[in-house]
C-alpha atoms as a PDB file:
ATOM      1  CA  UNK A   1     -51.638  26.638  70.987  1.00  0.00           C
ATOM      2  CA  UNK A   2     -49.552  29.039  72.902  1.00  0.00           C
ATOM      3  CA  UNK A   3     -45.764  27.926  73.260  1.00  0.00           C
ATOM      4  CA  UNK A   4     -43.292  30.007  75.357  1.00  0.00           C
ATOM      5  CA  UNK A   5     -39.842  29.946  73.208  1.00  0.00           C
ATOM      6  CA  UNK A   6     -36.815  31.171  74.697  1.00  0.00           C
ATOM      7  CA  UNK A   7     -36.108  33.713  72.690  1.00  0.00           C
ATOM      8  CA  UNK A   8     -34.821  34.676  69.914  1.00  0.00           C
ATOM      9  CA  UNK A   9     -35.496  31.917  67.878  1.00  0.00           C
ATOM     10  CA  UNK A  10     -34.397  31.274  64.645  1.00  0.00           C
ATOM     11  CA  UNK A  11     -35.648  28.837  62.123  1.00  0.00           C
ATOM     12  CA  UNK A  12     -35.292  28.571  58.192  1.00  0.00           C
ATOM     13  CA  UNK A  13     -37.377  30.443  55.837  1.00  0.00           C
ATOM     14  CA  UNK A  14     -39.115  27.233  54.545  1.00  0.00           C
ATOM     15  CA  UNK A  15     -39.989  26.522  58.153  1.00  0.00           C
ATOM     16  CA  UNK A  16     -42.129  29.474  58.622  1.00  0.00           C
ATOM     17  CA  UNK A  17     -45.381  27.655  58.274  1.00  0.00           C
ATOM     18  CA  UNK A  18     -44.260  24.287  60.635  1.00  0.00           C
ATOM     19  CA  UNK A  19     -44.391  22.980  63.779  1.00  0.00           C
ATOM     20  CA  UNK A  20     -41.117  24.525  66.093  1.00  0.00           C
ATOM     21  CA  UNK A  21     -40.323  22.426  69.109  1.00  0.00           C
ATOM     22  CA  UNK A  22     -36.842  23.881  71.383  1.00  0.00           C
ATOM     23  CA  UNK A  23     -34.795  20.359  71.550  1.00  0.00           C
ATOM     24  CA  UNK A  24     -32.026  22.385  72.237  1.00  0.00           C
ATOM     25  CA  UNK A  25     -30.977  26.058  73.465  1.00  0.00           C
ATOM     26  CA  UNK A  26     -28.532  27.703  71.761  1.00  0.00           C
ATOM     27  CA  UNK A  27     -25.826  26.082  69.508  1.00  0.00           C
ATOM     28  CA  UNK A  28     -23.571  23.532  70.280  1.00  0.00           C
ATOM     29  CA  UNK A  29     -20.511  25.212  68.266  1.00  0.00           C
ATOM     30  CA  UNK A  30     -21.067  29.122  68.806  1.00  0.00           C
ATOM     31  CA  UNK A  31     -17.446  30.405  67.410  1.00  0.00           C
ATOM     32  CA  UNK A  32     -18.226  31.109  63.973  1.00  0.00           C
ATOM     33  CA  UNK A  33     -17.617  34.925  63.579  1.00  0.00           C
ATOM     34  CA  UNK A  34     -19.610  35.917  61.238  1.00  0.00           C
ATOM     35  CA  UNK A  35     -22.996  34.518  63.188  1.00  0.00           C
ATOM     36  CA  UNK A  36     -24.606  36.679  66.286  1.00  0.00           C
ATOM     37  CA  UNK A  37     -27.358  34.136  66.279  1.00  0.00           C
ATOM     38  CA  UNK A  38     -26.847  32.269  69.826  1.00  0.00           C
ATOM     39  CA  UNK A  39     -24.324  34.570  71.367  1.00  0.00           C
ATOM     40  CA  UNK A  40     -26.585  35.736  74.143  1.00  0.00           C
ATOM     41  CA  UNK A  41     -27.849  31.844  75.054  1.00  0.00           C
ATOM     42  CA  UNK A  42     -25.698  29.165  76.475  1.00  0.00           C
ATOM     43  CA  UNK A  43     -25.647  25.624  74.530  1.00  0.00           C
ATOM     44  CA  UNK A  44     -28.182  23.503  76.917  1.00  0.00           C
ATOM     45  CA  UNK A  45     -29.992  20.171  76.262  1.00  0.00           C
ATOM     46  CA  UNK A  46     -33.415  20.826  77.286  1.00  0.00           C
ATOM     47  CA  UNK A  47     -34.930  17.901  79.904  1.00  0.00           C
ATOM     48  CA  UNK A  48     -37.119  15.364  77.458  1.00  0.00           C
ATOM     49  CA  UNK A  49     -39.869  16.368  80.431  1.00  0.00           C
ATOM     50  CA  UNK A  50     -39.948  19.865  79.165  1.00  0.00           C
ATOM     51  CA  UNK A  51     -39.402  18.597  75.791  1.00  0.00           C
ATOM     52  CA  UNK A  52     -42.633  16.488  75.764  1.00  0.00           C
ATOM     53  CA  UNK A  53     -44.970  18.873  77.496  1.00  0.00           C
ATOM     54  CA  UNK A  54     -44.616  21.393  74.654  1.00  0.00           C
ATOM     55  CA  UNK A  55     -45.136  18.495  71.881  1.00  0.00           C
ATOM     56  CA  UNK A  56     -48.120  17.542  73.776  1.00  0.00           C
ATOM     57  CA  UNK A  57     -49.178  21.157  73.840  1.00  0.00           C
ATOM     58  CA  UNK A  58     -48.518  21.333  70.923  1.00  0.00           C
ATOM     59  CA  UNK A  59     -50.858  18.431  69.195  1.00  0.00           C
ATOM     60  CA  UNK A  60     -53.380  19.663  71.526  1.00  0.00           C
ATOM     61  CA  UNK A  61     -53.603  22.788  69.684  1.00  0.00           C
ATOM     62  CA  UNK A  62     -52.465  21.841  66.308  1.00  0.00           C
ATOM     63  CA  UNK A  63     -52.912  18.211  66.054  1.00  0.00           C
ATOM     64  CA  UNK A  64     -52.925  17.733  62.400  1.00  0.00           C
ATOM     65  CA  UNK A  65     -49.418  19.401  61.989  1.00  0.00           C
ATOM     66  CA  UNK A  66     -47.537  17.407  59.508  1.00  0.00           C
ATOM     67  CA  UNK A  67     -43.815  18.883  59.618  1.00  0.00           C
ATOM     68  CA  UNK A  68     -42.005  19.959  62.770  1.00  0.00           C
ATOM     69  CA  UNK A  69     -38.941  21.593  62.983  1.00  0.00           C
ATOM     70  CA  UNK A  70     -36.234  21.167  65.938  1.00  0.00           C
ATOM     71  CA  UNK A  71     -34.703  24.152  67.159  1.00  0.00           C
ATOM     72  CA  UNK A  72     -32.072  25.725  68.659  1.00  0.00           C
ATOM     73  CA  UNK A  73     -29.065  25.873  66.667  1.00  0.00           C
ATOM     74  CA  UNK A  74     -28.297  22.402  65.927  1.00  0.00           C
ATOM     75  CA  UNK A  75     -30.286  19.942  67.537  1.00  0.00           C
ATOM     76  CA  UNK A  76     -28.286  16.985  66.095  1.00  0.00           C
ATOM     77  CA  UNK A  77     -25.510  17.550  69.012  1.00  0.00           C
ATOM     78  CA  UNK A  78     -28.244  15.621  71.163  1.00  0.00           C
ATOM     79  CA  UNK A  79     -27.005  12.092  71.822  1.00  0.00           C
ATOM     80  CA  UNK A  80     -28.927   9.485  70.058  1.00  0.00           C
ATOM     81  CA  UNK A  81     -30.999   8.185  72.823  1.00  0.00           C
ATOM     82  CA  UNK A  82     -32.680  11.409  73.644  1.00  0.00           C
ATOM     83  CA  UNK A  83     -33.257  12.720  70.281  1.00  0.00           C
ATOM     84  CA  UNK A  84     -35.029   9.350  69.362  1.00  0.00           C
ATOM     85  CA  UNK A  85     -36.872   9.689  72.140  1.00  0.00           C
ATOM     86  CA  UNK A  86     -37.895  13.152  71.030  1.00  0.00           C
ATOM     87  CA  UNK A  87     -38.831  12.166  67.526  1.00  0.00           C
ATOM     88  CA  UNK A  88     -41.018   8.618  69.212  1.00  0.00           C
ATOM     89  CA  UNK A  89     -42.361  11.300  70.918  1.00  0.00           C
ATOM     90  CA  UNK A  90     -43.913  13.351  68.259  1.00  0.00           C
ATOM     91  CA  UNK A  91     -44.670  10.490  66.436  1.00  0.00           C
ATOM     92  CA  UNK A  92     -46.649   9.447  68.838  1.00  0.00           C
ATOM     93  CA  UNK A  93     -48.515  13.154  69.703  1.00  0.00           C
ATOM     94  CA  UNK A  94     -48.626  13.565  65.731  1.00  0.00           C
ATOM     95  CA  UNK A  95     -50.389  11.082  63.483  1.00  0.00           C
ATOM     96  CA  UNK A  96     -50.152  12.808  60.040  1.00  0.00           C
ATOM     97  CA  UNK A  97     -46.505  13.318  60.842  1.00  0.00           C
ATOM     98  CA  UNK A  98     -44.450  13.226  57.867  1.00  0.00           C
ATOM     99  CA  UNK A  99     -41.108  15.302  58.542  1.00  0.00           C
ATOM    100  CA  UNK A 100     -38.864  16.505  60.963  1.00  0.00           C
ATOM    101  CA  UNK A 101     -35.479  18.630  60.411  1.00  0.00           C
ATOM    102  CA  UNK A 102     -32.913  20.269  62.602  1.00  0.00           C
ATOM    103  CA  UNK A 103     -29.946  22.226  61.796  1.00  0.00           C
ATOM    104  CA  UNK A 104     -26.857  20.330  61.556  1.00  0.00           C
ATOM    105  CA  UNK A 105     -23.334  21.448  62.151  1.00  0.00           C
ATOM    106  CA  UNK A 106     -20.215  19.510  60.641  1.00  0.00           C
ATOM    107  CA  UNK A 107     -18.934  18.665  64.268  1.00  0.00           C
ATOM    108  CA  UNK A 108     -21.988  16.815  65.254  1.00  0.00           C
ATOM    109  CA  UNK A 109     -22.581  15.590  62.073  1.00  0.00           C
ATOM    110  CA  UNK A 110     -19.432  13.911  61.889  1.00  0.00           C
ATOM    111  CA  UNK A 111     -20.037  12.766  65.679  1.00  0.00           C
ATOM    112  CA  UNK A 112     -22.812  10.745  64.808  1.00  0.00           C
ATOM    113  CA  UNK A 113     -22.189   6.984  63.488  1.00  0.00           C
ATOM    114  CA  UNK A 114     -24.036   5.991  59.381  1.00  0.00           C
ATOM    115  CA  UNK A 115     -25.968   3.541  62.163  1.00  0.00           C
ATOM    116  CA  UNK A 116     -27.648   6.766  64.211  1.00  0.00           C
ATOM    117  CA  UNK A 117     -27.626   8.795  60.769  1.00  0.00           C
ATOM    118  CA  UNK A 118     -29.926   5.918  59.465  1.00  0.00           C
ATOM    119  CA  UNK A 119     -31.783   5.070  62.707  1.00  0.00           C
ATOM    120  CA  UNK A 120     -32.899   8.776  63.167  1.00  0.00           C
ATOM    121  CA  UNK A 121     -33.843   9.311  59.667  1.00  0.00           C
ATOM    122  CA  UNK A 122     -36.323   5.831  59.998  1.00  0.00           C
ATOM    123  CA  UNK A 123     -37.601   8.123  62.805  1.00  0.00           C
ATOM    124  CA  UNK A 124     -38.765  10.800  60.552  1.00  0.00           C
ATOM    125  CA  UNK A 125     -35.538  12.835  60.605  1.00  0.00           C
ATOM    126  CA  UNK A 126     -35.273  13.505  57.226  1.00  0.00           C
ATOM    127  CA  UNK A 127     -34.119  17.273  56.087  1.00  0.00           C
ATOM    128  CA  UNK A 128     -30.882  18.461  57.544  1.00  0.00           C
ATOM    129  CA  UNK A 129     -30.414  22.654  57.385  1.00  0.00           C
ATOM    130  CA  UNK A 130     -26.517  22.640  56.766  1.00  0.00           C
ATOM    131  CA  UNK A 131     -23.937  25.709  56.656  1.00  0.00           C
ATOM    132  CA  UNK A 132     -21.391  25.380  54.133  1.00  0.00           C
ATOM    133  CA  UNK A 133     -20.887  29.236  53.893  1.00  0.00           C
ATOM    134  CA  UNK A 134     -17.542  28.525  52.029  1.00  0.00           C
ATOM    135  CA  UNK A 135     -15.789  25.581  50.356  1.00  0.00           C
ATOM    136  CA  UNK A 136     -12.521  27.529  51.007  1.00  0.00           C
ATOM    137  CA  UNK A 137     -10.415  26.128  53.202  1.00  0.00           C
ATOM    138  CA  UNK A 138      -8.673  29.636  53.703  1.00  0.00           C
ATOM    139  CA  UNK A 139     -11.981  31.361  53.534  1.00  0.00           C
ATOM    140  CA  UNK A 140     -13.203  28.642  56.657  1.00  0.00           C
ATOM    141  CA  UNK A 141     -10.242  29.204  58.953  1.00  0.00           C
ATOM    142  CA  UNK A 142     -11.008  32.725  58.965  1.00  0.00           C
ATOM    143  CA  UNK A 143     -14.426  32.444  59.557  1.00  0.00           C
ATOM    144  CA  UNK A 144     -13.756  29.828  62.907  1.00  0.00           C
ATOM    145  CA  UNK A 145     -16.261  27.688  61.263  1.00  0.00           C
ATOM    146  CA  UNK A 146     -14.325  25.031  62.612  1.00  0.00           C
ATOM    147  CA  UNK A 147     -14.448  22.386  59.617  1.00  0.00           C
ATOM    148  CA  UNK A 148     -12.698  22.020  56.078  1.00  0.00           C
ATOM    149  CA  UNK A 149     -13.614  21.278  52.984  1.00  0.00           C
ATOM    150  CA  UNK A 150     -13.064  17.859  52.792  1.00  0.00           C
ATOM    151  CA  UNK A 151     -14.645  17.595  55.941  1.00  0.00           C
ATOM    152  CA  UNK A 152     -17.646  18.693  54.762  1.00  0.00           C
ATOM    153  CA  UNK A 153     -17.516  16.530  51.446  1.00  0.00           C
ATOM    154  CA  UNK A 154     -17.283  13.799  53.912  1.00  0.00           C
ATOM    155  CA  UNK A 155     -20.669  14.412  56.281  1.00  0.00           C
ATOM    156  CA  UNK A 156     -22.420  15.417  53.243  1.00  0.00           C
ATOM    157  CA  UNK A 157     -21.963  12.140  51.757  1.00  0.00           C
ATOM    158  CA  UNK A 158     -22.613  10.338  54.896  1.00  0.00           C
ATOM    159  CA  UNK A 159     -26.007  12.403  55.173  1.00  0.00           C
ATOM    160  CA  UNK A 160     -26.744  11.322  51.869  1.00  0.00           C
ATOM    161  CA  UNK A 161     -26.446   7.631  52.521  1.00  0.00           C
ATOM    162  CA  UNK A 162     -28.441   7.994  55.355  1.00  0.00           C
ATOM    163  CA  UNK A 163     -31.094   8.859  53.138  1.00  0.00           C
ATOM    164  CA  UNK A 164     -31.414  12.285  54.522  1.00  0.00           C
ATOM    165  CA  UNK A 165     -31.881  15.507  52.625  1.00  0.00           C
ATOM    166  CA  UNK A 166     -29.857  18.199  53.401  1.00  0.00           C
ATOM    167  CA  UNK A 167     -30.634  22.098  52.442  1.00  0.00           C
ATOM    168  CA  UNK A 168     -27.020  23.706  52.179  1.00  0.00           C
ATOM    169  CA  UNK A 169     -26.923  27.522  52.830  1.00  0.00           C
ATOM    170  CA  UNK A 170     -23.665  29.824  51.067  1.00  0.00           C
ATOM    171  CA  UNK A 171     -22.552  33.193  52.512  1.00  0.00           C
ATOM    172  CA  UNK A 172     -21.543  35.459  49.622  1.00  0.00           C
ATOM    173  CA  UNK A 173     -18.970  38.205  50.490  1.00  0.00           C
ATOM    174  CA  UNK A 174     -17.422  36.065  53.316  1.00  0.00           C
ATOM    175  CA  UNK A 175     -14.490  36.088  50.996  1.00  0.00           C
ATOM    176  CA  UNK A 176     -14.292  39.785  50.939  1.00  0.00           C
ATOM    177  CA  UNK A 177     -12.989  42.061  48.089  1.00  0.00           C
ATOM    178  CA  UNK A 178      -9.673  40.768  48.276  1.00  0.00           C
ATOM    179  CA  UNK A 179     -10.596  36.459  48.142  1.00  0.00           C
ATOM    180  CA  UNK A 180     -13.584  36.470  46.533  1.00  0.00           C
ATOM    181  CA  UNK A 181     -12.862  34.072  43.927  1.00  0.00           C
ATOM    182  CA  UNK A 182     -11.040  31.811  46.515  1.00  0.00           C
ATOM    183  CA  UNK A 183     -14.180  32.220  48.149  1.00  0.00           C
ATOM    184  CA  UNK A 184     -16.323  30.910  44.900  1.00  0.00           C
ATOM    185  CA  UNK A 185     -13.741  28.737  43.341  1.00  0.00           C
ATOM    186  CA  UNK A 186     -13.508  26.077  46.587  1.00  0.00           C
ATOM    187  CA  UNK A 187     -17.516  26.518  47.199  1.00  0.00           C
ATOM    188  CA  UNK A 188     -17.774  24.992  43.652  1.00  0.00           C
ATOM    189  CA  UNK A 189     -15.088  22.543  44.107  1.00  0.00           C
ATOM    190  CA  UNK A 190     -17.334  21.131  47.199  1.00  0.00           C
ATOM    191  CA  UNK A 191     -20.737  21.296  45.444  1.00  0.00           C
ATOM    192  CA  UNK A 192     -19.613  19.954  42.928  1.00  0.00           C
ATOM    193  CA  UNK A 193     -18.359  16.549  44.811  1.00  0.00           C
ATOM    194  CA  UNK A 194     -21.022  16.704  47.314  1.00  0.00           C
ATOM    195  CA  UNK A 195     -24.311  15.590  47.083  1.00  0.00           C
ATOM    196  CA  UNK A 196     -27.168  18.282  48.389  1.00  0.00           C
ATOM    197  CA  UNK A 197     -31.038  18.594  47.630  1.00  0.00           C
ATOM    198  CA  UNK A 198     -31.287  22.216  47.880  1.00  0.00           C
ATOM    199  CA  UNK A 199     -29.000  25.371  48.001  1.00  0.00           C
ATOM    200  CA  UNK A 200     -29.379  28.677  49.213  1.00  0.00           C
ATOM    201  CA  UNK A 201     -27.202  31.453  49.120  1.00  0.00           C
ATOM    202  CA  UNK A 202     -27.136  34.471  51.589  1.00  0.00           C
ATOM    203  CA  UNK A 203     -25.371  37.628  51.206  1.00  0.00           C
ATOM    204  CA  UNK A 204     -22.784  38.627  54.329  1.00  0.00           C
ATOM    205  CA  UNK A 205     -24.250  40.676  56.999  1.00  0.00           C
ATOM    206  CA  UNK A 206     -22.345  42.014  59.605  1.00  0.00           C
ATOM    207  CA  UNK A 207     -24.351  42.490  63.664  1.00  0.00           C
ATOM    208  CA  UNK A 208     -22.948  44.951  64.801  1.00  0.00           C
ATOM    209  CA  UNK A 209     -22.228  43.699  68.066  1.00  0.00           C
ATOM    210  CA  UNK A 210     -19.803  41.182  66.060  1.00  0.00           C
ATOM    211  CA  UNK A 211     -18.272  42.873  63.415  1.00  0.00           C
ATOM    212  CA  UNK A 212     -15.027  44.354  65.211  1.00  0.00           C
ATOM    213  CA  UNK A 213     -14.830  40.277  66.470  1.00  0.00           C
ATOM    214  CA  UNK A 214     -15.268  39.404  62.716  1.00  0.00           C
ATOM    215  CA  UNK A 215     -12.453  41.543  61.302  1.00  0.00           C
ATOM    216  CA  UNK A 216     -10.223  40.783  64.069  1.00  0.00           C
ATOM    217  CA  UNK A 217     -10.005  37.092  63.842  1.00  0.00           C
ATOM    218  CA  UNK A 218      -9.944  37.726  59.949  1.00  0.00           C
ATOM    219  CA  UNK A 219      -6.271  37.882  60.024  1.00  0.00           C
ATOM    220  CA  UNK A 220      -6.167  40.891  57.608  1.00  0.00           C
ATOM    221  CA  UNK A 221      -8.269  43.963  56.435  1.00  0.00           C
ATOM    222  CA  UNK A 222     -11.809  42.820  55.622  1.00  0.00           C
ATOM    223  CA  UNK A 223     -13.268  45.178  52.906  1.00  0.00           C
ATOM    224  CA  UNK A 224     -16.973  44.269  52.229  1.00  0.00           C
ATOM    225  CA  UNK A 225     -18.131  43.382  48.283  1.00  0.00           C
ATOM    226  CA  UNK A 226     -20.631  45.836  47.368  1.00  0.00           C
ATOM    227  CA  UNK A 227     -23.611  44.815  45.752  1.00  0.00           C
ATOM    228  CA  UNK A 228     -22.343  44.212  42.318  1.00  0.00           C
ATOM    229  CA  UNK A 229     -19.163  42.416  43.621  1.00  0.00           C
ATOM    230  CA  UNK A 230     -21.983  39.863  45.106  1.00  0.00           C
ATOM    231  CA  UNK A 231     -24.117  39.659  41.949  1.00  0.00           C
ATOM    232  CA  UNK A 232     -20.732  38.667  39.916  1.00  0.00           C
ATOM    233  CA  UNK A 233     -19.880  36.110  43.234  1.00  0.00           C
ATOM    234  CA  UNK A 234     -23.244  34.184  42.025  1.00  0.00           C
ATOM    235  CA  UNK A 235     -22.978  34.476  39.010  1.00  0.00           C
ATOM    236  CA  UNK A 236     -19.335  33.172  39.216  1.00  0.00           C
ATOM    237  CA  UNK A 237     -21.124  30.069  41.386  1.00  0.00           C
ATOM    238  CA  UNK A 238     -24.115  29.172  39.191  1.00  0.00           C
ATOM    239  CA  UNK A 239     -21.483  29.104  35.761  1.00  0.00           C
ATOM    240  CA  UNK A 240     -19.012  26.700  37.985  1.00  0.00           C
ATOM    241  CA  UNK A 241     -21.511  24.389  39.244  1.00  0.00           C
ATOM    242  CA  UNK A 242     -22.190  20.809  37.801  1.00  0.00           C
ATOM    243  CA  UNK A 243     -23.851  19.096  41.038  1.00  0.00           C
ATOM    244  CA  UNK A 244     -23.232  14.910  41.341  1.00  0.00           C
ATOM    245  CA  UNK A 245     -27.166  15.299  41.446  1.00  0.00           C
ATOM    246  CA  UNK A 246     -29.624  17.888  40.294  1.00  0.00           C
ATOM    247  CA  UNK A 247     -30.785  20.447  43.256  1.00  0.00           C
ATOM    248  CA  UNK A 248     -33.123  22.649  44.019  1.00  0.00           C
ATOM    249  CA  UNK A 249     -31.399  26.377  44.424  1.00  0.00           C
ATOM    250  CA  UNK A 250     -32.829  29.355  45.724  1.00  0.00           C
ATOM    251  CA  UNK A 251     -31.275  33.063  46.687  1.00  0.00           C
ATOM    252  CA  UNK A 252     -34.896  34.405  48.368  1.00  0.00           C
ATOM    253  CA  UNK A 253     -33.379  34.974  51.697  1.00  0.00           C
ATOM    254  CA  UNK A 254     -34.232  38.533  53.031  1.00  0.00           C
ATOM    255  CA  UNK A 255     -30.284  39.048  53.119  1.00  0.00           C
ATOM    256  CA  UNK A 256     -30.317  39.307  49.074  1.00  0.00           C
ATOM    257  CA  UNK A 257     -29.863  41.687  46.829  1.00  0.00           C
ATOM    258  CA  UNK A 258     -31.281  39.643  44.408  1.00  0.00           C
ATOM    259  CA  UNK A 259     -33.681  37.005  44.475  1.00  0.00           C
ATOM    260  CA  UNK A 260     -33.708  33.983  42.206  1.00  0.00           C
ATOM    261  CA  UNK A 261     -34.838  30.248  42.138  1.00  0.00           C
ATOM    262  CA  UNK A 262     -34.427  27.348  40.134  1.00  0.00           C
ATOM    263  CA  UNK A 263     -33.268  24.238  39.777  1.00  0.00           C
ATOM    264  CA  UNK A 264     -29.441  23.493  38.675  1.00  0.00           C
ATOM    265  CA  UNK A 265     -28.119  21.923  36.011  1.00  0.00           C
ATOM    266  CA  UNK A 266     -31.682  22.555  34.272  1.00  0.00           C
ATOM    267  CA  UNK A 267     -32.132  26.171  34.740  1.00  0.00           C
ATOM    268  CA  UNK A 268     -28.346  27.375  34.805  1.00  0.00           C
ATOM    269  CA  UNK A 269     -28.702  29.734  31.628  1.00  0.00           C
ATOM    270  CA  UNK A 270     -31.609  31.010  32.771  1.00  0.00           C
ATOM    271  CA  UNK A 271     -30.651  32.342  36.139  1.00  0.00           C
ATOM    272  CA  UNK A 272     -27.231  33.592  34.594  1.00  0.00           C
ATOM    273  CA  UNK A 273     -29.620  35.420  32.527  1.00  0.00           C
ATOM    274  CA  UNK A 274     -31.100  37.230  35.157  1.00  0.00           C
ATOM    275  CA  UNK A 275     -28.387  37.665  37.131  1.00  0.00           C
ATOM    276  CA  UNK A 276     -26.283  39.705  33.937  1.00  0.00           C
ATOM    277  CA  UNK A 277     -29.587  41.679  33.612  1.00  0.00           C
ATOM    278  CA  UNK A 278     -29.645  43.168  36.968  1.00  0.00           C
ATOM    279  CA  UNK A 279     -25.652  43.847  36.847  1.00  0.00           C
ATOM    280  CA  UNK A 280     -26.787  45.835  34.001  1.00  0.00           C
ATOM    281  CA  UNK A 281     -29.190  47.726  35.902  1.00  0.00           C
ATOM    282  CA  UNK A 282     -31.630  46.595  34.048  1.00  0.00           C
ATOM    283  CA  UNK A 283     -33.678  44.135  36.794  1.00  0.00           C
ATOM    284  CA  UNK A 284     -33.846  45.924  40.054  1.00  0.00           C
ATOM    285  CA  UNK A 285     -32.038  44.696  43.337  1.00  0.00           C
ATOM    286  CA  UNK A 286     -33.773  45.098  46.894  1.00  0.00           C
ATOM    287  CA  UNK A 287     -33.286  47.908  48.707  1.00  0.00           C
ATOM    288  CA  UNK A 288     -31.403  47.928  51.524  1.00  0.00           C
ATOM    289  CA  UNK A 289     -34.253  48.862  53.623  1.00  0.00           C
ATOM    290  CA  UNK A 290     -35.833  45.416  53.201  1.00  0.00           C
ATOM    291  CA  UNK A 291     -33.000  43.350  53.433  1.00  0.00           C
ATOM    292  CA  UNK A 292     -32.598  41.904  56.784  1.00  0.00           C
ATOM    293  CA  UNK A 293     -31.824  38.489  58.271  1.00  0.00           C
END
């Protein structure tokens, strides 16, 4: 199997092993200002032609592939029609397929009707990547993210009746020195009314060919939360949250200082354990050179 992506391509850490098929090129939404991801591709819809000569080259080369994931950024801005025809499509080229999952971006999310939630997910789209990054609704306007938290609250629950999965990502720092706990306090306010399977947290990075952009549509000096700051963000989100449902939480993204997993309520104690140990130097934190995104 030999695929030609248009690069760079991007996918989530769990997806490393899967299928990826390009629905989509570049991201639908593209203002957030702390993301570099897309910046140098322009949002396009790729032909279903294209679309189903790299699934077929695909099975042809790995035809026992069981999970696929859709990428660009969010391949849920694709109207109904031609993502269904997409997912038929690897049905069809896949027998043992089981899963499918996209990232999914409040806008589109929203866009699409608890009819086409439920219709995709009976076509095998079933695990939604979704950015929360903050629950603050002050902490959102300055990132552009382009959604508030009740917004959010509101697709969430709509995935969820759908009876699709969603894996929830949480940037600390984006709250800087000075709203940090603005930054925590609404993130637990949303988790803790909205239903998610799993959570990940990532710790701000800044591209440099976006951080003046960043700080400028801030509003107001951005001073970045050193290491510590961020261990006592987490630790400030694991002790606040009480989930409607039990999820799955992890903080091994190459952006963290720390990495932890476990599942919340159940494990809470636990990883505040570990967390208090390495502010107290005594559990150590990765270096910098490793970190990446």
């Amino acid at each position: 199997m030999n695929l030609l992506y248009d690069m760079p391509l991007y996918r989530p850490p769990s997806e490393g092993d899967n299928l990826i098929v390009q629905a989509t090129l570049g991201c639908s939404f593209n203002q957030c200002s702390f993301c570099a991801m897309y910046r140098s591709k322009q949002y396009t819809e790729r032909p279903l032609d294209d679309v189903f000569v790299d699934i077929r080259q695909a099975a042809a080369g790995w035809p026992d592939a069981h999970r696929v994931f859709l990428a660009d950024g969010d391949a849920l801005a694709l109207p109904t029609p031609h993502l269904l025809a997409i997912l038929r499509e690897l049905a069809a080229a896949l027998p043992r397929l089981t899963r499918v999952s996209c990232y999914a971006t409040p806008g589109n999310l929203q866009r699409k009707s608890p009819a086409e939630l439920a219709l995709l997910h009976e076509h095998k789209l079933n695990l939604l990547y979704f950015g929360i990054e903050s629950g603050s609704d002050l902490i959102l306007k300055k990132i552009t993210k382009g959604a508030t938290q009740r917004r959010m609250a509101e697709v969430l629950h709509k995935a969820q009746a759908s009876g699709m999965k969603v894996s929830a990502t949480v940037i600390l720092g984006l709250g800087g020195s000075q709203h940090s706990n603005e930054h925590i306090d609404g993130t637990i306010a949303l988790l803790n009314s909205a239903p998610v399977t799993y959570l990940s947290t990532l710790q701000l990075y800044l591209d440099e060919s976006i951080e003046e952009e960043f700080r400028r549509k801030y509003g107001e000096p951005f001073e970045m939360p050193n290491d510590l700051a961020i261990l006592k963000e987490q630790e400030r989100l694991i002790s606040g949250l009480n989930p409607p449902q039990p999820l799955i939480f992890r903080s091994n993204h190459a952006s963290n200082a720390l990495a932890l997993a476990g599942n919340l309520p159940r494990d809470k104690e636990k990883l505040l354990l570990q967390l208090r140990e390495a502010m107290a130097g005594h559990r150590p934190l990765r270096p910098f050179y490793m970190r990446g995104l």
